[in-house]
Protein backbone atom coordinates (compact mmCIF):
# COMPACT_ATOMS: atom_id res chain seq x y z
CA UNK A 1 27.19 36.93 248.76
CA UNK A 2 29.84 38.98 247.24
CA UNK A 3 33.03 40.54 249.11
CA UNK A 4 34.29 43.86 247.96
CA UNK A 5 37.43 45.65 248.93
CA UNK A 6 38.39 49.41 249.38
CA UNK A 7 40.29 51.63 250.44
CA UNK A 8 43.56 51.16 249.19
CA UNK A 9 45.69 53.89 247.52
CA UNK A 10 49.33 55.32 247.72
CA UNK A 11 51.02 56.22 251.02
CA UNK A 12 54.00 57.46 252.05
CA UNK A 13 55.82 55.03 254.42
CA UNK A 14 55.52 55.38 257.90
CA UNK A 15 52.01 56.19 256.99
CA UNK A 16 48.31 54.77 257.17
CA UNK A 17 45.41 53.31 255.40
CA UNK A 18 42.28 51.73 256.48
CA UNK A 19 41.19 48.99 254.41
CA UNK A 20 37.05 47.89 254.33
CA UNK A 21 35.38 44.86 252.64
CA UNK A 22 31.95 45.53 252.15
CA UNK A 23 29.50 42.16 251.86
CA UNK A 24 26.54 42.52 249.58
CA UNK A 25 23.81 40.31 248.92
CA UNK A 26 23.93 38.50 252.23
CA UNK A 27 25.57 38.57 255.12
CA UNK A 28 28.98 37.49 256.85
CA UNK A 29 28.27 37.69 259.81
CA UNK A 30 28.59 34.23 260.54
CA UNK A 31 31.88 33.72 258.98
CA UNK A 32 35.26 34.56 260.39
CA UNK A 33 36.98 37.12 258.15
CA UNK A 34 40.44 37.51 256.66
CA UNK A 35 42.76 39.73 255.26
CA UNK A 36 45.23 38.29 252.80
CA UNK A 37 47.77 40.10 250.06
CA UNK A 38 50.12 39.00 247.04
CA UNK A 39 52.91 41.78 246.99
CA UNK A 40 54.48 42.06 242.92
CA UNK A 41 56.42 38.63 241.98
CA UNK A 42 55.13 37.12 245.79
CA UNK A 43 52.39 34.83 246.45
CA UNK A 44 49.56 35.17 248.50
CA UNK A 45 50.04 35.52 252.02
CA UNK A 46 47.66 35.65 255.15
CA UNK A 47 47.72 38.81 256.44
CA UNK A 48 45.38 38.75 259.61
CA UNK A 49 42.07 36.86 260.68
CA UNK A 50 39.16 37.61 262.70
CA UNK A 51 36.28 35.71 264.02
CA UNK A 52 32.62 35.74 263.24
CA UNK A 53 32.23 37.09 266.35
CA UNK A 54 35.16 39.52 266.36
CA UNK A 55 36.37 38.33 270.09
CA UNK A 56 39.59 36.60 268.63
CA UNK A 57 42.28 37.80 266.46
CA UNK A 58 45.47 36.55 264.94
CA UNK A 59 47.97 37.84 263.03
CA UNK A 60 51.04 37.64 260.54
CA UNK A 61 54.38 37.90 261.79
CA UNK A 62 54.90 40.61 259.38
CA UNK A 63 52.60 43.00 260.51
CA UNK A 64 51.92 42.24 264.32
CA UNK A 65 51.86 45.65 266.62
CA UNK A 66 51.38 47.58 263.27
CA UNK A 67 48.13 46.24 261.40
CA UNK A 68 44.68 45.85 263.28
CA UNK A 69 41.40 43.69 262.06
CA UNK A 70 38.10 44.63 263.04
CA UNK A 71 34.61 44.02 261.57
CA UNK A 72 31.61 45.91 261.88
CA UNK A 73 28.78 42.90 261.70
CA UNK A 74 25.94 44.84 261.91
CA UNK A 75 27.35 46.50 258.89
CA UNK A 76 27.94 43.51 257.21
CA UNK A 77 31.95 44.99 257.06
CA UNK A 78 35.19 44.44 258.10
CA UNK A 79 38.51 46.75 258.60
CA UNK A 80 41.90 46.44 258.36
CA UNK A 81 43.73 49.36 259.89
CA UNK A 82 47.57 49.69 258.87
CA UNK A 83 49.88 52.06 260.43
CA UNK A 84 53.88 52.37 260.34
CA UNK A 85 53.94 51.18 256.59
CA UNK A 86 56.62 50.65 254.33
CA UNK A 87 57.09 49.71 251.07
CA UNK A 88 57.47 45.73 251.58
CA UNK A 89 53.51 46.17 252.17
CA UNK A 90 53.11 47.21 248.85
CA UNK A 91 50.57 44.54 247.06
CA UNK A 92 47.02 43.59 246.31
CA UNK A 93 45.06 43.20 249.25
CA UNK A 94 42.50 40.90 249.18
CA UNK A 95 39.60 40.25 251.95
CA UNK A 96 37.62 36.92 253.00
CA UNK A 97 34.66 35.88 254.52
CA UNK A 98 34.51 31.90 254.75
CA UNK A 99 34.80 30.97 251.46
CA UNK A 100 34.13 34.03 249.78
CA UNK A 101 37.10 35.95 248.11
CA UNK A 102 36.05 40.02 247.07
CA UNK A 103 38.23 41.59 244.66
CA UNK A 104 41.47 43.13 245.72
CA UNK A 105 42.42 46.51 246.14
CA UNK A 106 45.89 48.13 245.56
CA UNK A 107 47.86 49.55 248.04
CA UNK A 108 51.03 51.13 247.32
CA UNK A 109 53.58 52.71 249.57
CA UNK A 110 56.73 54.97 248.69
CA UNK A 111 60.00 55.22 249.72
């Protein structure tokens, strides 16, 4: 199974993105999902977390009441919808399913 995501771009802050990470070549759907990101000169950090089901959620500090995970299972998919950004969510987001890391994708957002 491979995890890709996309959907990332540049935004202005204050503004939105919705983030996707596509499974191919098997399914997820059994897995609980994650969204981390490593910002520039930061490490990794846990960003939000779903389950395989999709009936519980948890969430960083950081971006409670302003990021929201979903997943789509009979898409194989899952979501991360960001709103209110600012530029200390500028990084490399990175999605999760189990053990399974996809590939990041950038997100930058200006001043």
């Amino acid at each position: 199974v491979q995890l890709q995501a996309f959907g990332g771009g540049v935004v202005q802050a204050g503004g939105s993105l919705r983030l996707s990470c596509a499974a191919s070549g098997g399914t997820v759907r059994t897995y609980a999902m994650g969204w981390f990101r490593q910002g520039p000169g930061k490490e990794r950090e846990f960003i939000a977390a779903i389950s395989s089901r999709g009936d519980i959620t948890t969430y960083a500090e950081s971006v409670k009441g302003r990021f929201t995970i979903s997943r789509d299972n009979a898409e194989n998919t899952g979501y991360l919808q960001m709103n209110s950004l600012t530029p200390e969510d500028t990084a490399v987001y990175y999605c999760n399913g189990g053990v399974i890391w996809g590939q990041g994708t950038l997100v930058t957002v200006s001043s």
